[in-house]
C-alpha atoms as a PDB file:
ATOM      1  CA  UNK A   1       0.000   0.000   0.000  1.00  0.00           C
ATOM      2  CA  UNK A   2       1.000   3.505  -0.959  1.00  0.00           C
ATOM      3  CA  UNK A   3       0.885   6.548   1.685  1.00  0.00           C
ATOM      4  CA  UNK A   4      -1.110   9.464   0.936  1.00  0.00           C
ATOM      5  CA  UNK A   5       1.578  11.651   0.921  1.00  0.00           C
ATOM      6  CA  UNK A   6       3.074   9.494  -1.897  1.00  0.00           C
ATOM      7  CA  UNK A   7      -0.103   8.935  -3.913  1.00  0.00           C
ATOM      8  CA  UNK A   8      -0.515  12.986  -3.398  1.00  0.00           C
ATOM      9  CA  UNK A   9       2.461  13.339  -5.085  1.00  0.00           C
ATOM     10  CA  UNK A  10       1.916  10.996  -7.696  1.00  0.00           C
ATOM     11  CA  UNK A  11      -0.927  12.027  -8.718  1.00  0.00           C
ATOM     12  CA  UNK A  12       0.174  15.768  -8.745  1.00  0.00           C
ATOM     13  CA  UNK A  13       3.217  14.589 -10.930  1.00  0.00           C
ATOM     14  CA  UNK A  14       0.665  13.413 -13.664  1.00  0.00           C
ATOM     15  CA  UNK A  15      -1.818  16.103 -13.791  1.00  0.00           C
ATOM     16  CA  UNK A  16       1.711  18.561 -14.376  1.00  0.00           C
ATOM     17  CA  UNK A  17       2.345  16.176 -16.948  1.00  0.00           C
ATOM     18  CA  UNK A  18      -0.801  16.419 -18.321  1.00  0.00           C
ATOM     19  CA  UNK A  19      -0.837  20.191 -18.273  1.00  0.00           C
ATOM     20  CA  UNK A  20      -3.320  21.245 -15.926  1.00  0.00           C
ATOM     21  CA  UNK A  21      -2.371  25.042 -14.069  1.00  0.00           C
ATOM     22  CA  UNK A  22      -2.800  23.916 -10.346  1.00  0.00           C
ATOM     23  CA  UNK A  23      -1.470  19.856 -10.406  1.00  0.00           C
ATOM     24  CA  UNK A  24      -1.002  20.084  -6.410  1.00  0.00           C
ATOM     25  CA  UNK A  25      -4.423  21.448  -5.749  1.00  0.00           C
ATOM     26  CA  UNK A  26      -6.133  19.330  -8.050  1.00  0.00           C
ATOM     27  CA  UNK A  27      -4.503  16.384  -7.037  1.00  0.00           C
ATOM     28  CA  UNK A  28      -5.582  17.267  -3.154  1.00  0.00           C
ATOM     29  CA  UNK A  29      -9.030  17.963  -4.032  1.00  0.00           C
ATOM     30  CA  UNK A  30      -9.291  14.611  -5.819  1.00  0.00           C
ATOM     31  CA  UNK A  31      -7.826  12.978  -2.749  1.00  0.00           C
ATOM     32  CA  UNK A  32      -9.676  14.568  -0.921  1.00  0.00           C
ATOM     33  CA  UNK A  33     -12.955  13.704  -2.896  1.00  0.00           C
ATOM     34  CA  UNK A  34     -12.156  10.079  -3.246  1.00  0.00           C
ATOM     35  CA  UNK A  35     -11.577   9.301   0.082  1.00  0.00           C
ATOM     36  CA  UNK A  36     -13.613  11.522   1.860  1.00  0.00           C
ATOM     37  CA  UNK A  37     -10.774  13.329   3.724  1.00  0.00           C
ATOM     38  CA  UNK A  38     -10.586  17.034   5.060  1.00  0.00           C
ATOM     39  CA  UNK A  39      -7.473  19.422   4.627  1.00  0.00           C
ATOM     40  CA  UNK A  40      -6.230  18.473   8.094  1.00  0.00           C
ATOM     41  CA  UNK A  41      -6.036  14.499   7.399  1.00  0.00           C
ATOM     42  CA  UNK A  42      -4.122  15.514   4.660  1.00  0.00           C
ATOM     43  CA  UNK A  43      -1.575  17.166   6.526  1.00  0.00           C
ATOM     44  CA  UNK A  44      -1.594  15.328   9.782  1.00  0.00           C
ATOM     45  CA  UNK A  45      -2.416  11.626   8.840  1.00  0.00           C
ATOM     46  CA  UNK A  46      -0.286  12.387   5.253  1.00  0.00           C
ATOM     47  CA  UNK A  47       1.799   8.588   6.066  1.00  0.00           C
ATOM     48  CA  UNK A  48      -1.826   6.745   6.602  1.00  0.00           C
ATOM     49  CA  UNK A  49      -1.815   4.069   4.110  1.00  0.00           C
ATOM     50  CA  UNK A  50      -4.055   3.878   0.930  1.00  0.00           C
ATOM     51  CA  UNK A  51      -5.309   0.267   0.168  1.00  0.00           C
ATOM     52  CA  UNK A  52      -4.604  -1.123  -3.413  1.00  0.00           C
ATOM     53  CA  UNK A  53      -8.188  -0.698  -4.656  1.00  0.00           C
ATOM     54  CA  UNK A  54      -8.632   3.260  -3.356  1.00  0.00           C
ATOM     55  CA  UNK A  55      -5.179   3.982  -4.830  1.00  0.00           C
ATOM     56  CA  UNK A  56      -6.062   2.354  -8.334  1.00  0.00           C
ATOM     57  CA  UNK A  57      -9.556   3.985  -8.271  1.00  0.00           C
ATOM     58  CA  UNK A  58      -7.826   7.525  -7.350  1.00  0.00           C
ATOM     59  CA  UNK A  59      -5.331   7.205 -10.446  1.00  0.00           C
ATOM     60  CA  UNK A  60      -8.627   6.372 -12.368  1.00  0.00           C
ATOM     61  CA  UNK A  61     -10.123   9.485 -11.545  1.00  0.00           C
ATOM     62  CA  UNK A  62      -6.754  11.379 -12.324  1.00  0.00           C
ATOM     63  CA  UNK A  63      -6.769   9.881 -15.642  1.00  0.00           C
ATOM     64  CA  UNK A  64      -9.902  11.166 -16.173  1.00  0.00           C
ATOM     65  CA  UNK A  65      -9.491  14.415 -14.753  1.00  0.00           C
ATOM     66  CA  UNK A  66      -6.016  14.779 -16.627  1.00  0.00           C
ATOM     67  CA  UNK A  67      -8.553  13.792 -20.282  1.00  0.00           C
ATOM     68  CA  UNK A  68     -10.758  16.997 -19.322  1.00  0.00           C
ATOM     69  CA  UNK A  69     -13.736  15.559 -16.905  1.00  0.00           C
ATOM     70  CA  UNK A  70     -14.316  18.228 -14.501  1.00  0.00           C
ATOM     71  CA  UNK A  71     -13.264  16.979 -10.693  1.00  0.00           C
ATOM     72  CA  UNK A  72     -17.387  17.707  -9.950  1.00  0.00           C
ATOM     73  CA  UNK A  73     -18.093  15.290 -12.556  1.00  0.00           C
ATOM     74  CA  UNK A  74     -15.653  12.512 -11.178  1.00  0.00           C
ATOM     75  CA  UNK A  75     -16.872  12.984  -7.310  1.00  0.00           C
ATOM     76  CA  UNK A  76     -20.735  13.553  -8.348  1.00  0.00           C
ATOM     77  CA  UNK A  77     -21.111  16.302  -5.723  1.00  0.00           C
ATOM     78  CA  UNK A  78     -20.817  20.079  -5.802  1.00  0.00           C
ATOM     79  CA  UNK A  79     -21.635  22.782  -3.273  1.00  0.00           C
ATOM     80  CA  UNK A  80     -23.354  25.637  -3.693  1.00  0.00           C
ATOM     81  CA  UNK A  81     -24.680  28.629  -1.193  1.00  0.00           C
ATOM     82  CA  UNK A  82     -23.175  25.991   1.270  1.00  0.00           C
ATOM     83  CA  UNK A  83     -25.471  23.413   0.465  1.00  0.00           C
ATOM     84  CA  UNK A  84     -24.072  19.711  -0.947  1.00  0.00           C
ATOM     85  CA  UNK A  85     -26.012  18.666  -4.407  1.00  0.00           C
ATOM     86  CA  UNK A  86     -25.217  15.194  -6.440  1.00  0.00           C
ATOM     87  CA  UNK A  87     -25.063  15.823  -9.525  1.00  0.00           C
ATOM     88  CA  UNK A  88     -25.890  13.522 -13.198  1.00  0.00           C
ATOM     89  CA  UNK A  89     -25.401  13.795 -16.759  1.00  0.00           C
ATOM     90  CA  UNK A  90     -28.432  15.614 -16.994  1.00  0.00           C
ATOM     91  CA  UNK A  91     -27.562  18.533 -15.371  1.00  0.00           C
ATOM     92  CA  UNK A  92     -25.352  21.211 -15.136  1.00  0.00           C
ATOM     93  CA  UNK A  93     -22.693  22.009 -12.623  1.00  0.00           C
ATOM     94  CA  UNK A  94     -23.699  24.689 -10.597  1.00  0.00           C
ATOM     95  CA  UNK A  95     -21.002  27.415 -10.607  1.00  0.00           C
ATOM     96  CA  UNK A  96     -20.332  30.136  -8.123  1.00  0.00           C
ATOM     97  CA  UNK A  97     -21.301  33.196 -10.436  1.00  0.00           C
ATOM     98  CA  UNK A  98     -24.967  31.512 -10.590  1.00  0.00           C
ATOM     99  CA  UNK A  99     -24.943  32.412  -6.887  1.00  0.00           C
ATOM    100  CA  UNK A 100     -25.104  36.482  -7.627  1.00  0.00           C
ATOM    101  CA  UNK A 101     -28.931  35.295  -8.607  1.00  0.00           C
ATOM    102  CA  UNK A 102     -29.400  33.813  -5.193  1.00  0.00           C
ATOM    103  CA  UNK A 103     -28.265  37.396  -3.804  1.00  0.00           C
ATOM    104  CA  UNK A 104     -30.104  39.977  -6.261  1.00  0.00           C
ATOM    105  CA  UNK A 105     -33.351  37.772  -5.123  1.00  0.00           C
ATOM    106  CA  UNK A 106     -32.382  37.918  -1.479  1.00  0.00           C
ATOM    107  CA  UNK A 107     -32.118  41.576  -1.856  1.00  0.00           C
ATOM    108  CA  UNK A 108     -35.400  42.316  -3.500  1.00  0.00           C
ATOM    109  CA  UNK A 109     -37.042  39.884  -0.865  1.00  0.00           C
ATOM    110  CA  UNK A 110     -35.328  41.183   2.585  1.00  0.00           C
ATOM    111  CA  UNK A 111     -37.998  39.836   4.892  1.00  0.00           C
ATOM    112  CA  UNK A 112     -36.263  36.080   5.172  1.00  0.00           C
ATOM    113  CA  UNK A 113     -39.976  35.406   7.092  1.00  0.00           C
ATOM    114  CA  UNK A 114     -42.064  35.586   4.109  1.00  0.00           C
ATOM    115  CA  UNK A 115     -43.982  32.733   2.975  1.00  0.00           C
ATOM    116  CA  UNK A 116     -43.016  33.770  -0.742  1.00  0.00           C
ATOM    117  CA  UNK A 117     -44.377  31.406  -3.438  1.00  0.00           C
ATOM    118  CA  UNK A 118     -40.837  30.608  -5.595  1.00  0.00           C
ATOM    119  CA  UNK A 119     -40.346  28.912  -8.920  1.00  0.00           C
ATOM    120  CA  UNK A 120     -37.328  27.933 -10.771  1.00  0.00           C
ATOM    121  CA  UNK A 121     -37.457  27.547 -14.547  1.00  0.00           C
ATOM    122  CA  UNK A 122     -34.946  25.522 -16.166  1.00  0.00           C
ATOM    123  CA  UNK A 123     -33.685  23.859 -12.361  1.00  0.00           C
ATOM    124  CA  UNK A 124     -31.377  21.693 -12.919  1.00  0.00           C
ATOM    125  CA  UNK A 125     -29.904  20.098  -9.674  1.00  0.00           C
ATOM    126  CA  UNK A 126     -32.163  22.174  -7.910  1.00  0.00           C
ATOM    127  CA  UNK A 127     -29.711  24.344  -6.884  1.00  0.00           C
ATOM    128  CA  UNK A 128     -31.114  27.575  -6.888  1.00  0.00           C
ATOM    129  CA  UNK A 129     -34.151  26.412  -6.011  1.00  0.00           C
ATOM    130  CA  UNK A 130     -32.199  24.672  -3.065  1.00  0.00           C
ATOM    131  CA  UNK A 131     -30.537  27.921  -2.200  1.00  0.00           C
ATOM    132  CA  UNK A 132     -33.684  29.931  -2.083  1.00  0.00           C
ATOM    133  CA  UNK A 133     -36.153  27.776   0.023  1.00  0.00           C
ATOM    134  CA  UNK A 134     -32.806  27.403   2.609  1.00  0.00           C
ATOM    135  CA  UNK A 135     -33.053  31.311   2.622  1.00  0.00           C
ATOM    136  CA  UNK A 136     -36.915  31.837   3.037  1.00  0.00           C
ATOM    137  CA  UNK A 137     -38.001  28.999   5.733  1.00  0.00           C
ATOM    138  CA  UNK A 138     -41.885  29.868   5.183  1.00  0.00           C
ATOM    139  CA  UNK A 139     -41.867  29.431   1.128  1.00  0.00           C
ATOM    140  CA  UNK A 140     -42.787  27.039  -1.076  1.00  0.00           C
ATOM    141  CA  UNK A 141     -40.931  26.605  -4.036  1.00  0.00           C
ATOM    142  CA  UNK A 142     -41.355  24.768  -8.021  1.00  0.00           C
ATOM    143  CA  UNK A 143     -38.857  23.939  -9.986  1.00  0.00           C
ATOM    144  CA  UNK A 144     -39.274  22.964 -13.852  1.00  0.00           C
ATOM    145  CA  UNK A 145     -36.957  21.280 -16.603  1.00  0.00           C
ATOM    146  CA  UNK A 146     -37.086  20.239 -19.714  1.00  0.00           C
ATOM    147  CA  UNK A 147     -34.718  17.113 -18.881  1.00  0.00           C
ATOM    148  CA  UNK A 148     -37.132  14.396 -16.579  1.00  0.00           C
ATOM    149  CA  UNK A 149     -33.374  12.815 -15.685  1.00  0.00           C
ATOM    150  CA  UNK A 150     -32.557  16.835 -14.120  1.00  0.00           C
ATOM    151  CA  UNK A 151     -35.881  16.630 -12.881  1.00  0.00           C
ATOM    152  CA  UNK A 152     -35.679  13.477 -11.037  1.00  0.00           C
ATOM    153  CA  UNK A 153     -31.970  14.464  -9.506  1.00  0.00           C
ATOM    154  CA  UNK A 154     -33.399  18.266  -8.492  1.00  0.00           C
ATOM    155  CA  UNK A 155     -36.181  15.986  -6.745  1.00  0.00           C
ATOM    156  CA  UNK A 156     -33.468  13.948  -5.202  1.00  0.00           C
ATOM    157  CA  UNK A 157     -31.566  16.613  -4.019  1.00  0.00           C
ATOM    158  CA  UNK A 158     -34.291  18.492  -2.253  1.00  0.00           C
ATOM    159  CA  UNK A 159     -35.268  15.746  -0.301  1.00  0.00           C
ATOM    160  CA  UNK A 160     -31.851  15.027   1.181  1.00  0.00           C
ATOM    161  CA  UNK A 161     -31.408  18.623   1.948  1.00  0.00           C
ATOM    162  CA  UNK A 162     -34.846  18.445   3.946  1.00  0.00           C
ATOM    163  CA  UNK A 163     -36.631  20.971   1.608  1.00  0.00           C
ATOM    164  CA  UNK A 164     -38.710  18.153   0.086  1.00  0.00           C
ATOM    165  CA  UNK A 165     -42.142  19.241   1.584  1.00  0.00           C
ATOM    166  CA  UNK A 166     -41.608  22.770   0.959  1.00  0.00           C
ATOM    167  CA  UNK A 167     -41.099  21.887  -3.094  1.00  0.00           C
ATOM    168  CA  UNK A 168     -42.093  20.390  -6.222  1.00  0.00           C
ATOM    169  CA  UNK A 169     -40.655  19.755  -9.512  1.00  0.00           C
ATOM    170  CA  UNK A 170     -42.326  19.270 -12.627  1.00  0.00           C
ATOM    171  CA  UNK A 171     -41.285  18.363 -16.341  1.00  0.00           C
ATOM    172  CA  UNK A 172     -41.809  20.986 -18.644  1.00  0.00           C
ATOM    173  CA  UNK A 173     -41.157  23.046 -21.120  1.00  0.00           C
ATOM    174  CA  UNK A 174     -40.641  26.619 -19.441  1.00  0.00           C
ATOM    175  CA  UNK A 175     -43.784  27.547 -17.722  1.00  0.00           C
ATOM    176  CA  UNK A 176     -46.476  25.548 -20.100  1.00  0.00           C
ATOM    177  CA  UNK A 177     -46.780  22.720 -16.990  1.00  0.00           C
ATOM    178  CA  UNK A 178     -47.899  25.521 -14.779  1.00  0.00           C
ATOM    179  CA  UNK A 179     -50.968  27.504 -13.894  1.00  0.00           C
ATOM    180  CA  UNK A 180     -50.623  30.233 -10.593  1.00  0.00           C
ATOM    181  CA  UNK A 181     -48.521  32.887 -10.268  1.00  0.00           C
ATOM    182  CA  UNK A 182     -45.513  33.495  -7.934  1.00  0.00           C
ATOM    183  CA  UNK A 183     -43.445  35.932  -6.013  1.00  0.00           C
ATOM    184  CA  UNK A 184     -40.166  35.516  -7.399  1.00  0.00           C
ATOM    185  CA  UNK A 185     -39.172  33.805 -10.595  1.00  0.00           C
ATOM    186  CA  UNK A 186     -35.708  32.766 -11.019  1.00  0.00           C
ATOM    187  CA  UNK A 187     -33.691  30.794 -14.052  1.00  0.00           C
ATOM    188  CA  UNK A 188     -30.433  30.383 -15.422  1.00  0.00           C
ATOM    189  CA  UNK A 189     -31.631  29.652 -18.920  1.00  0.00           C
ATOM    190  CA  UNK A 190     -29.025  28.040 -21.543  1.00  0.00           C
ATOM    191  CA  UNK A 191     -27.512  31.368 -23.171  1.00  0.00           C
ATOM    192  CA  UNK A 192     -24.258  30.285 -25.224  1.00  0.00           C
ATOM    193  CA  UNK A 193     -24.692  30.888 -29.151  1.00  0.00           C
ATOM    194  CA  UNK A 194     -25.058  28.247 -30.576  1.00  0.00           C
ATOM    195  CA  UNK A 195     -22.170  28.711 -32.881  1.00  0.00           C
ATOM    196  CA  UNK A 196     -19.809  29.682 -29.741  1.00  0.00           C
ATOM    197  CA  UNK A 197     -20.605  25.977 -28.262  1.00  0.00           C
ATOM    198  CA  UNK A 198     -17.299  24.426 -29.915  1.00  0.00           C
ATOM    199  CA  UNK A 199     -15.034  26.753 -28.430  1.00  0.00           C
ATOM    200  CA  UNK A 200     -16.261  26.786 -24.637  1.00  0.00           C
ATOM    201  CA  UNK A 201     -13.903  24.793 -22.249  1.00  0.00           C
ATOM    202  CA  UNK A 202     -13.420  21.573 -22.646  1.00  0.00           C
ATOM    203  CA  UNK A 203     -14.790  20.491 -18.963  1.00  0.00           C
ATOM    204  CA  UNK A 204     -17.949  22.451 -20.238  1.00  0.00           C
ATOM    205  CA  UNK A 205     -18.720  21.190 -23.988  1.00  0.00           C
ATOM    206  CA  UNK A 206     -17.540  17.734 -23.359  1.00  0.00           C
ATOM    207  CA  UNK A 207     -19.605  17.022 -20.428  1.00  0.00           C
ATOM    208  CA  UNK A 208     -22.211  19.846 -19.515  1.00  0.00           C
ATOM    209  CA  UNK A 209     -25.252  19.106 -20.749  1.00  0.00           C
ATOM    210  CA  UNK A 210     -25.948  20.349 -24.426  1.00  0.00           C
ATOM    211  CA  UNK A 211     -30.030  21.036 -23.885  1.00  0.00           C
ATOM    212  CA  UNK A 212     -28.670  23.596 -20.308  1.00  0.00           C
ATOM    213  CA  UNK A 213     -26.265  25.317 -23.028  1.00  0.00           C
ATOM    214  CA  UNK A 214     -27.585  25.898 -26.281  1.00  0.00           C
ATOM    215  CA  UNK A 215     -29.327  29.447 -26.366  1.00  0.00           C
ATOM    216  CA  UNK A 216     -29.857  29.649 -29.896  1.00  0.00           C
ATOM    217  CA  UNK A 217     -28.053  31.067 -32.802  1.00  0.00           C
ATOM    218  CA  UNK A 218     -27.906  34.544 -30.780  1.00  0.00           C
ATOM    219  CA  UNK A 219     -28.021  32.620 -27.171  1.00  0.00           C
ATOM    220  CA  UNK A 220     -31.173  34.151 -26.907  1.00  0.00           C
ATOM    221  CA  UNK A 221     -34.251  31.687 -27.670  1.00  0.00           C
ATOM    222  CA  UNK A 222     -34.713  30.888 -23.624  1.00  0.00           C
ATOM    223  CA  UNK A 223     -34.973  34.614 -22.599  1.00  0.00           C
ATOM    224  CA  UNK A 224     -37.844  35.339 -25.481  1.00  0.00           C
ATOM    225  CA  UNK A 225     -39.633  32.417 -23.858  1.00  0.00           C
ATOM    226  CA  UNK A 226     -39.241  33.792 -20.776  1.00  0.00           C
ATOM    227  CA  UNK A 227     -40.393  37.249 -21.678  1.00  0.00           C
ATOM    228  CA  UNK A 228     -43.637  35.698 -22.926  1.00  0.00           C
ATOM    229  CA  UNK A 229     -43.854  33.918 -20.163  1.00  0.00           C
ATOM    230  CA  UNK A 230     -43.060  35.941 -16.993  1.00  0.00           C
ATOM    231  CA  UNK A 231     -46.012  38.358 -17.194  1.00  0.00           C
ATOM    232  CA  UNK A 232     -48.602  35.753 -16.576  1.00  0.00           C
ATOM    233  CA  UNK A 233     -46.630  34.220 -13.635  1.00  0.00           C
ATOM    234  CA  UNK A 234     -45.635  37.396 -11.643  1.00  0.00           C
ATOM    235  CA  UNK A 235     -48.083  38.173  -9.236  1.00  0.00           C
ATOM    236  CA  UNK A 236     -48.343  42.168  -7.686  1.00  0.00           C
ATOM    237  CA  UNK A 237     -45.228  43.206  -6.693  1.00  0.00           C
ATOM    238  CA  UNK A 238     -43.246  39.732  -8.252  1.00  0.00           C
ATOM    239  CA  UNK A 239     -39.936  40.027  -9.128  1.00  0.00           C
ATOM    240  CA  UNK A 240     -37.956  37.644 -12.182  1.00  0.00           C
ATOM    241  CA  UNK A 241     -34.464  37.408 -11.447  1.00  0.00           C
ATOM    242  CA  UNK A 242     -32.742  35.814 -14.441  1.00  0.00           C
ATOM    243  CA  UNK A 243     -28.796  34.609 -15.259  1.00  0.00           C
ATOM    244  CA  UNK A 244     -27.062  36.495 -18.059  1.00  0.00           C
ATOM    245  CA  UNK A 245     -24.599  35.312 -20.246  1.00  0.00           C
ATOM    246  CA  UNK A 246     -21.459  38.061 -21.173  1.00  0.00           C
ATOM    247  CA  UNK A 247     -22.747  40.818 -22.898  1.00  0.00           C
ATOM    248  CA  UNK A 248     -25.469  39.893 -22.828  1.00  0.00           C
ATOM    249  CA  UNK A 249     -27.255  42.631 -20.774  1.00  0.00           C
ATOM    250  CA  UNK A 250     -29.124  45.220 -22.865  1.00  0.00           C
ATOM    251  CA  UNK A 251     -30.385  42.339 -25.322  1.00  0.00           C
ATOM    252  CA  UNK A 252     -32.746  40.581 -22.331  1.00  0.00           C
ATOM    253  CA  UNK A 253     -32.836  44.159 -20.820  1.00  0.00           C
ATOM    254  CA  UNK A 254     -34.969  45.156 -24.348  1.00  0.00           C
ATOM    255  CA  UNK A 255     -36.475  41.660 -24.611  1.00  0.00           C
ATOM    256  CA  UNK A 256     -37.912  42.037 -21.031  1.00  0.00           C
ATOM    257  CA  UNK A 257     -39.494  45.573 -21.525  1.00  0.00           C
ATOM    258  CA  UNK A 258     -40.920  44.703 -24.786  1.00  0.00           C
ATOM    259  CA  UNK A 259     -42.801  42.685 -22.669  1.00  0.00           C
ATOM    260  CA  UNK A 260     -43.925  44.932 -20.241  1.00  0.00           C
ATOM    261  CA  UNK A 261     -40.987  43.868 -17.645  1.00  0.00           C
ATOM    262  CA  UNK A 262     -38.487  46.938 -16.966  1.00  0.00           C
ATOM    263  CA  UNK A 263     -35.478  45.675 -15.426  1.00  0.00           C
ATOM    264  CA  UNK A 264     -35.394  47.388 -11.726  1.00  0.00           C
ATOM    265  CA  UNK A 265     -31.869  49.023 -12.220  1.00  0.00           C
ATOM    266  CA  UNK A 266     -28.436  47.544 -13.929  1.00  0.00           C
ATOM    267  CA  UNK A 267     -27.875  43.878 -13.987  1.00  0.00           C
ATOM    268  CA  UNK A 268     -26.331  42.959 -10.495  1.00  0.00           C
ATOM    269  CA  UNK A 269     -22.477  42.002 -10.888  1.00  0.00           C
ATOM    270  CA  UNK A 270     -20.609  38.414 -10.241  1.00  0.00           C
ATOM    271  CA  UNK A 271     -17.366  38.939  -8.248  1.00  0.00           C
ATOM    272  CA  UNK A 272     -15.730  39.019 -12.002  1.00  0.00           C
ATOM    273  CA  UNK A 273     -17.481  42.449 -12.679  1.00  0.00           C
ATOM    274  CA  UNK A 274     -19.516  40.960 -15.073  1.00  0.00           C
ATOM    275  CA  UNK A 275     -23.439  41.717 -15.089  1.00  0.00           C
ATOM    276  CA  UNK A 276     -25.028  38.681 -14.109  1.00  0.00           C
ATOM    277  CA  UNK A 277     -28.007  38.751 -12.672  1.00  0.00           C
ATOM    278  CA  UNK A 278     -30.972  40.952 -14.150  1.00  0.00           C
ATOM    279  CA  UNK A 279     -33.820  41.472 -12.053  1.00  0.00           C
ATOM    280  CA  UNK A 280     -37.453  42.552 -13.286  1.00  0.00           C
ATOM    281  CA  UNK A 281     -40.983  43.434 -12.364  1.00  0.00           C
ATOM    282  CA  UNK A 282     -44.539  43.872 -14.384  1.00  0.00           C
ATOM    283  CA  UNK A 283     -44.594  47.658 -15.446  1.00  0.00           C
END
């Protein structure tokens, strides 16, 4: 049996070789994902043997992450707002910028109390929807995809976190599964061109979902169905709160008002600077 001090090494040595920026990080973070470790057993139990069959399943997953597969696609998990979500081939993995949605909405909503009716179009892993309902202990909350495998993983996911009762998800395209209206309205639609697909990352075109990336020939097909959409689901005083791509600002900014839905101010900003998260209301 190999130490994990030596595998750690190892396996840094052949994610250099492979040319990835950070080898020693990625290779602690896989150790770390692959046998359920913390920072500290790394550093204080670094001589604790690994058996044969972790060690050959660990260089696996380096292989794999050394060919391109994202380390959240190799462990299955991701966190996001603090939360833990499994993920499948069916869904996207939840990235921190997605988060700047989670705060424009907690801004527009300040009273954490209210029983706020949510709904999240276009879920996912649930993870917004996740987020939100963590945030607002009295809502209920309905989250819709396209994709009944992201459907039945969102489901998953809510029950382990304990928000199972306080949600539902449906399969759908956009809002045509639903009748009601809501409080707040949140989605991170698919918004890459189509024709800028082949030149995203490899960790993203290779093994994101195609159906969570594919806005259209302008990367802007999900926010016209949204437009249509949003003023029969707002209720009084509703907000929408909806992911933007780069750039892509004033385009959903005009969609939105076209349809009577005047963004409430400039597009809140991801820690990058860039305008993220555009936040609307009925006129």
């Amino acid at each position: 049996m190999i130490p994990r001090a030596g595998l750690l090494r190892e396996i840094a040595a052949a994610l250099a070789a492979a040319g990835l920026e950070t080898p020693e990080r990625e290779a602690r973070a896989l150790l770390k994902a692959g046998l359920g470790l913390t920072d500290v057993d790394l550093l204080a139990r670094a001589e604790d043997p690994v058996t044969e069959a972790d060690a050959a399943r660990l260089r696996e997953m380096a292989r794999r992450r050394a060919a391109g597969e994202p380390l959240a696609r190799l462990s299955g998990r991701r966190e996001f707002w603090s939360l833990d979500f499994a993920l499948s081939p069916d869904t996207l993995v939840p990235r921190p910028e997605t988060e700047t949605l989670v705060e424009a909405a907690l801004a527009a909503f300040p009273d954490r109390a209210a029983p706020l009716a949510l709904l999240d179009l276009g879920t996912g892993s649930g993870a917004l929807l996740a987020a939100l309902l963590s945030e607002y202990p009295n809502a209920f909350g309905v989250g819709v995809d396209l994709s009944h495998g992201a459907a039945r993983q969102a489901r998953e996911n809510l029950a382990r976190l304990g928000l199972g009762e306080r949600s539902a998800v449906l399969v759908g395209r956009w809002a045509q599964a639903l009748a009601g209206r809501f409080d707040l309205v949140v989605s991170n639609p698919p918004y890459i061109p189509s024709t800028d697909i082949a030149a995203l990352d490899r960790e993203v075109r290779e093994h994101d979902p195609l159906l969570a990336l594919d806005g259209g020939p302008q990367g802007l097909d999900a926010y016209r169905a949204l437009a249509s959409a949003l003023p029969g689901l707002l209720r009084p005083g509703g907000r929408a709160v909806l992911e933007l791509g780069i750039g892509q600002e004033a385009d959903v900014a005009a969609l939105l008002a076209a349809a009577g839905l005047p963004a409430d101010g400039p597009a809140r900003a991801d820690l990058a600077g860039i305008a993220r998260a555009i936040v609307t209301r009925p006129a």
